[in-house]
PDB file of N, CA and C in Angstrom:
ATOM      1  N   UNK A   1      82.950  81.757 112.621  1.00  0.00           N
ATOM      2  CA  UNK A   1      82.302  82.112 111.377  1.00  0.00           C
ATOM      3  C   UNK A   1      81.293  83.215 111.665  1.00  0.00           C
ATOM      4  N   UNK A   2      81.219  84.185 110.747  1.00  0.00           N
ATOM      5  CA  UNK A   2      80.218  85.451 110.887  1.00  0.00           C
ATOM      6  C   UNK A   2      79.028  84.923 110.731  1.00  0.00           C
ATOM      7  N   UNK A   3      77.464  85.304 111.355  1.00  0.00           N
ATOM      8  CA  UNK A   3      76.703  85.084 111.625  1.00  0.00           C
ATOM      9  C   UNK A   3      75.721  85.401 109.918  1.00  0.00           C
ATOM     10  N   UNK A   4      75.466  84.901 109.642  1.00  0.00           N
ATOM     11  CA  UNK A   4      74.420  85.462 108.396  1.00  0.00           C
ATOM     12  C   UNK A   4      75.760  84.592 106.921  1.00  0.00           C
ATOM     13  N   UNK A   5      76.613  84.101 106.735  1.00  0.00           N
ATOM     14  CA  UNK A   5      77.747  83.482 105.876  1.00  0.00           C
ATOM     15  C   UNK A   5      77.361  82.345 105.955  1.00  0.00           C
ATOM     16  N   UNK A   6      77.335  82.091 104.690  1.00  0.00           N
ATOM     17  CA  UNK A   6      77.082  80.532 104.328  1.00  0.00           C
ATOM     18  C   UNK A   6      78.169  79.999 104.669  1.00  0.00           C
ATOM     19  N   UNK A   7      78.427  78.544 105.194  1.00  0.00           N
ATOM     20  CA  UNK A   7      79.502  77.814 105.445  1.00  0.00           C
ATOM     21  C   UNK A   7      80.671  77.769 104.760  1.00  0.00           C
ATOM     22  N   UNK A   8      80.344  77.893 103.512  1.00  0.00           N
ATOM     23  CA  UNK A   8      81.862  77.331 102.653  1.00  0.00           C
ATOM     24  C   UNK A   8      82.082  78.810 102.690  1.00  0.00           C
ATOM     25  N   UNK A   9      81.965  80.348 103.307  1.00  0.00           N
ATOM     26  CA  UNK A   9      82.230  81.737 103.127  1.00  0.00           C
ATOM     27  C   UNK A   9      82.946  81.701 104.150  1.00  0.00           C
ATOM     28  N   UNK A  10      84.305  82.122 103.975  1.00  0.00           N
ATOM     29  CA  UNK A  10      84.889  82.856 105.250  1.00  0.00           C
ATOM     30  C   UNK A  10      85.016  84.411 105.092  1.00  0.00           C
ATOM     31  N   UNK A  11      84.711  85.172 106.107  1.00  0.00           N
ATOM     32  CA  UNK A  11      84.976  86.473 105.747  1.00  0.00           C
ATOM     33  C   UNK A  11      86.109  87.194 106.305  1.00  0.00           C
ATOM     34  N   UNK A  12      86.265  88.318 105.558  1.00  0.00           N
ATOM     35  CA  UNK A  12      87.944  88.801 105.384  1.00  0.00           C
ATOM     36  C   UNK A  12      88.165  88.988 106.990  1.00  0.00           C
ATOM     37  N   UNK A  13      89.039  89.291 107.405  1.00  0.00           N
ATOM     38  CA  UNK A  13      90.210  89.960 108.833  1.00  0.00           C
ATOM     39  C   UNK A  13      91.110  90.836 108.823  1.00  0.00           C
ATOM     40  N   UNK A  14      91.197  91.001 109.740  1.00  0.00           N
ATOM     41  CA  UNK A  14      92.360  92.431 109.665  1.00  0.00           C
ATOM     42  C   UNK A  14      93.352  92.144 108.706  1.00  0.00           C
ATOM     43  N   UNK A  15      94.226  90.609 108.956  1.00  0.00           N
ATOM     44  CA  UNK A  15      95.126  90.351 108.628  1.00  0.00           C
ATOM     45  C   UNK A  15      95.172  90.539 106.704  1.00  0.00           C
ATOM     46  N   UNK A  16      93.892  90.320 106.568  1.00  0.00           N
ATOM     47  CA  UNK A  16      93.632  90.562 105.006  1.00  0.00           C
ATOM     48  C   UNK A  16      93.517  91.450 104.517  1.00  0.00           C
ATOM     49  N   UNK A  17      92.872  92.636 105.025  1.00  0.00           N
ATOM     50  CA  UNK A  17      93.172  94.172 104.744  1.00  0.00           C
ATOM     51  C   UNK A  17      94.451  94.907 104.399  1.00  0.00           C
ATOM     52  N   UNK A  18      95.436  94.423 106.081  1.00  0.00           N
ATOM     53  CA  UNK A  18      96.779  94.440 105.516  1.00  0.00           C
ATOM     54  C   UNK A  18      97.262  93.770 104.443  1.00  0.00           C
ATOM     55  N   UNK A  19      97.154  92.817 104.145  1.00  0.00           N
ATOM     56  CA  UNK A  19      97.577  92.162 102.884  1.00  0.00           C
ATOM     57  C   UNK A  19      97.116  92.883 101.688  1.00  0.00           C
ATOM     58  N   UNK A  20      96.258  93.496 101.319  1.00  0.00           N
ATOM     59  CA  UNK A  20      95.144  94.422 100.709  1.00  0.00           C
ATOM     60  C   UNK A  20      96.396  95.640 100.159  1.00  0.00           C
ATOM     61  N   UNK A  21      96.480  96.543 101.622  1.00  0.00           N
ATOM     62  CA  UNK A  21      97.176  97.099 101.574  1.00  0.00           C
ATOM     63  C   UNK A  21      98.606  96.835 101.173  1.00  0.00           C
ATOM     64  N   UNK A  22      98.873  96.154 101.740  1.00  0.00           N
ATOM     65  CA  UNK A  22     100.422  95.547 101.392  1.00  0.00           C
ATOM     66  C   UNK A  22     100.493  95.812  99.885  1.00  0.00           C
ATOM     67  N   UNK A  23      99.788  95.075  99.195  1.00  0.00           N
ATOM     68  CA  UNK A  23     100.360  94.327  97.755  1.00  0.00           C
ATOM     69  C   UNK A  23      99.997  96.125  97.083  1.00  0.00           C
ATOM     70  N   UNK A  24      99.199  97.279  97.212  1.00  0.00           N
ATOM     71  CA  UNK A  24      99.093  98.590  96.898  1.00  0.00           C
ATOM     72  C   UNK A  24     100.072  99.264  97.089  1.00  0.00           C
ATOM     73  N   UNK A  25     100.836  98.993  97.996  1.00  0.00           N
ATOM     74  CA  UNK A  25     102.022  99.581  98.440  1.00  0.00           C
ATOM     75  C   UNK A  25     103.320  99.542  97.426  1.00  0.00           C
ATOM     76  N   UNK A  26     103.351  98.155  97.742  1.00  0.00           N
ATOM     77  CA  UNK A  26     104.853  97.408  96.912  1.00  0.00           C
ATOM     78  C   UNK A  26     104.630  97.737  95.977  1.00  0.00           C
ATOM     79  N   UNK A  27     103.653  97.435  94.901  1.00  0.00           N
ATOM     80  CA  UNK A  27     103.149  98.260  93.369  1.00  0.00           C
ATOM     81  C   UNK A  27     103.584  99.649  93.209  1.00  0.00           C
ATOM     82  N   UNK A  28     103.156 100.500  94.409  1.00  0.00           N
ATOM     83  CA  UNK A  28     103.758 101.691  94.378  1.00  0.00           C
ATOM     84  C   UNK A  28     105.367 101.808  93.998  1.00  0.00           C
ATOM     85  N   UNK A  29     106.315 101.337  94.939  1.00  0.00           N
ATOM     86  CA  UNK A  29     107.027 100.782  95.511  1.00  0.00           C
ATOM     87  C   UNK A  29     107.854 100.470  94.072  1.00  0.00           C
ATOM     88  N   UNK A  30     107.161  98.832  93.608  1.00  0.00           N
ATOM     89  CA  UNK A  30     108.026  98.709  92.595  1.00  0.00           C
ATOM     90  C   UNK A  30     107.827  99.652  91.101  1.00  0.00           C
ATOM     91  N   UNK A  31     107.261 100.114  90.885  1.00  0.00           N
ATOM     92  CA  UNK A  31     107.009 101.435  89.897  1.00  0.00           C
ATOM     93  C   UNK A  31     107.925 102.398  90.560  1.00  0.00           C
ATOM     94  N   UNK A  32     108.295 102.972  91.836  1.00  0.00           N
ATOM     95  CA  UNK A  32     109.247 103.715  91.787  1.00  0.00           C
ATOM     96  C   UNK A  32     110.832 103.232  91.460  1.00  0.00           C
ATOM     97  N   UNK A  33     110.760 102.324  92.009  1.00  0.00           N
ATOM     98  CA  UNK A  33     112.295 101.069  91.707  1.00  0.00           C
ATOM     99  C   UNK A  33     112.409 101.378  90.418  1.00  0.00           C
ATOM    100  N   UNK A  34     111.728 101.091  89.230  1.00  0.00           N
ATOM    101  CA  UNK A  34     111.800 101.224  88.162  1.00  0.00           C
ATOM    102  C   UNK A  34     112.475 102.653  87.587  1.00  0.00           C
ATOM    103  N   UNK A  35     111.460 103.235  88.011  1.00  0.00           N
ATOM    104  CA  UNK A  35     111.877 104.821  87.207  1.00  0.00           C
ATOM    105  C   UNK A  35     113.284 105.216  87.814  1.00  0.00           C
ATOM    106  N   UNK A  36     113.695 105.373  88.912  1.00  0.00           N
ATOM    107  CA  UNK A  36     114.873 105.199  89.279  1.00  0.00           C
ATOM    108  C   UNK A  36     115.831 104.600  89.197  1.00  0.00           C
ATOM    109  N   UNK A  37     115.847 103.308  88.373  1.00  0.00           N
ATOM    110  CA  UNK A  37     116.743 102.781  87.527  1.00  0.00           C
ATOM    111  C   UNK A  37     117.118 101.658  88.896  1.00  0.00           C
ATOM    112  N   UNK A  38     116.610 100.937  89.629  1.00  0.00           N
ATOM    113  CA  UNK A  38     117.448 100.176  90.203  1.00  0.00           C
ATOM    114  C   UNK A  38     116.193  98.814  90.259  1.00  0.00           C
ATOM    115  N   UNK A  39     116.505  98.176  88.811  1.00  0.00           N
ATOM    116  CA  UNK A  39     115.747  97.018  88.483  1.00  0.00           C
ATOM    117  C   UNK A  39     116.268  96.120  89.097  1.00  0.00           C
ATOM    118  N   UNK A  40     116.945  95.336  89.510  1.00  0.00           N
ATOM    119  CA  UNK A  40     116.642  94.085  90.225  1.00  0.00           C
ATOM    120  C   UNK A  40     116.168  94.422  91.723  1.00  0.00           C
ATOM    121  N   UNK A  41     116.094  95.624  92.343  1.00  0.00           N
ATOM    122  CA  UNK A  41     115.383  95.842  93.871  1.00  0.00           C
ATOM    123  C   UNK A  41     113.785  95.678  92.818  1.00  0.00           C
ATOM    124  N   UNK A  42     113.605  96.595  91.828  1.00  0.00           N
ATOM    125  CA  UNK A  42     112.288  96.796  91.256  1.00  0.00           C
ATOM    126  C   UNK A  42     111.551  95.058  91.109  1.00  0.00           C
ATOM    127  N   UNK A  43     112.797  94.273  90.649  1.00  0.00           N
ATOM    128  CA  UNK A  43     112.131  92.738  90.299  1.00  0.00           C
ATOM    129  C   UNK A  43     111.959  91.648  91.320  1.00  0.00           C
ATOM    130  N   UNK A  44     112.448  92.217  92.293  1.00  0.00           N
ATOM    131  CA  UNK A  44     112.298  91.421  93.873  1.00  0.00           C
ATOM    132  C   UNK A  44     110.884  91.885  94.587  1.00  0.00           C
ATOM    133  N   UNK A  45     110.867  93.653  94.511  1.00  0.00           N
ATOM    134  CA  UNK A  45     109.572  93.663  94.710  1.00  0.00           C
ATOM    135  C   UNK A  45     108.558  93.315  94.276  1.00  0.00           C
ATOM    136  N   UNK A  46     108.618  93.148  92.396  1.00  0.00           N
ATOM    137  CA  UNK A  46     107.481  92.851  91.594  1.00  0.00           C
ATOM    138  C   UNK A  46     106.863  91.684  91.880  1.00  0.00           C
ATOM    139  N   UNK A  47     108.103  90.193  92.252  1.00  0.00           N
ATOM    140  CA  UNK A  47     107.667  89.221  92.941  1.00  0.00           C
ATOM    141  C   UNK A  47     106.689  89.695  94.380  1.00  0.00           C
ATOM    142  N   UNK A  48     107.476  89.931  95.105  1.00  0.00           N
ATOM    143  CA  UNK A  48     106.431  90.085  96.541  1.00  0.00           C
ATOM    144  C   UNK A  48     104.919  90.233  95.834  1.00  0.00           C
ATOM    145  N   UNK A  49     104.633  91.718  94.698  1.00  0.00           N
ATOM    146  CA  UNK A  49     103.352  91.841  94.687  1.00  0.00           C
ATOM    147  C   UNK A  49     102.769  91.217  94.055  1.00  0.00           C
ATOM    148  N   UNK A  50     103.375  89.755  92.963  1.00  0.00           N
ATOM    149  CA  UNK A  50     102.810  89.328  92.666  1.00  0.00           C
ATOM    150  C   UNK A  50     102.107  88.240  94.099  1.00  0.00           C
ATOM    151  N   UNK A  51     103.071  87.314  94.688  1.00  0.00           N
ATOM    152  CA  UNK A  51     102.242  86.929  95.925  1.00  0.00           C
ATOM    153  C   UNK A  51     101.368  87.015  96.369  1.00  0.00           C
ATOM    154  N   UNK A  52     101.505  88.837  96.878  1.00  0.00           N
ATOM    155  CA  UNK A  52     100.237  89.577  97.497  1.00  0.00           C
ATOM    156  C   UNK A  52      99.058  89.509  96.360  1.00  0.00           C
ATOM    157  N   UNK A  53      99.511  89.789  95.340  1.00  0.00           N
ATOM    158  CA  UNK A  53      98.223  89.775  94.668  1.00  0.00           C
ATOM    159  C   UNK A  53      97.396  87.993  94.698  1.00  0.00           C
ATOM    160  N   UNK A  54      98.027  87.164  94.618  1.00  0.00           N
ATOM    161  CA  UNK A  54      97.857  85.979  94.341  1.00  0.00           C
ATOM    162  C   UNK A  54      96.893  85.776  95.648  1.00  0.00           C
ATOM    163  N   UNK A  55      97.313  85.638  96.795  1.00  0.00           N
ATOM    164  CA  UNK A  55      96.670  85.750  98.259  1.00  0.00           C
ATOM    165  C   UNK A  55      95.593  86.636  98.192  1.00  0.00           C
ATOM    166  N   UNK A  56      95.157  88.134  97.464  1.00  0.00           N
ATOM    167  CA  UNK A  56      94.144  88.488  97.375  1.00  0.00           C
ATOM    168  C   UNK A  56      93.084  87.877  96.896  1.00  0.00           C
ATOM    169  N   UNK A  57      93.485  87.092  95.107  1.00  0.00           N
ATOM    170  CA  UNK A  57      92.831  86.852  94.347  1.00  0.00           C
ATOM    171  C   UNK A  57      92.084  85.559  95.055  1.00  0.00           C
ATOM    172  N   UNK A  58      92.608  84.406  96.219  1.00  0.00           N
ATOM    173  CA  UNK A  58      92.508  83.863  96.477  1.00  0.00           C
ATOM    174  C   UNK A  58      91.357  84.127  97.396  1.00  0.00           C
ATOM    175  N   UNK A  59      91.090  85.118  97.943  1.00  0.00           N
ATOM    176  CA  UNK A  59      90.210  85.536  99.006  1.00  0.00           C
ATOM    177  C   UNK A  59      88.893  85.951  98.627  1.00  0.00           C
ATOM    178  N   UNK A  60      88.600  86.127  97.271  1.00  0.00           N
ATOM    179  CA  UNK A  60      87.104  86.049  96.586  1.00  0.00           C
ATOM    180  C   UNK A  60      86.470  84.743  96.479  1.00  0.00           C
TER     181      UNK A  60
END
């Protein structure tokens, strides 16, 4: 635990940044799927970012 964090605080990690990043990506990602016309790759990704987003939201 980081020094100066109240107990019930965990603070973020690399591994969460990437995740950060991740779910910015795929968004990208599935917005291009879209415009290019190849919706079910677009709706497989939209899942992933929802995940990622879910795992973010979880980290506040």
């Amino acid at each position: 635990m980081a020094r100066g964090c109240p107990p019930e605080t965990v603070p973020a990690d690399l591994g969460d940044l990437v995740v950060l990043l991740l779910a910015g990506t795929l968004s990208g990602l599935r917005d291009r799927l879209h415009s290019d016309g190849y919706e079910r790759a677009a709706d497989l990704v939209a899942d992933l970012v929802d995940i990622a987003d879910d795992y973010v939201t979880r980290l506040k």
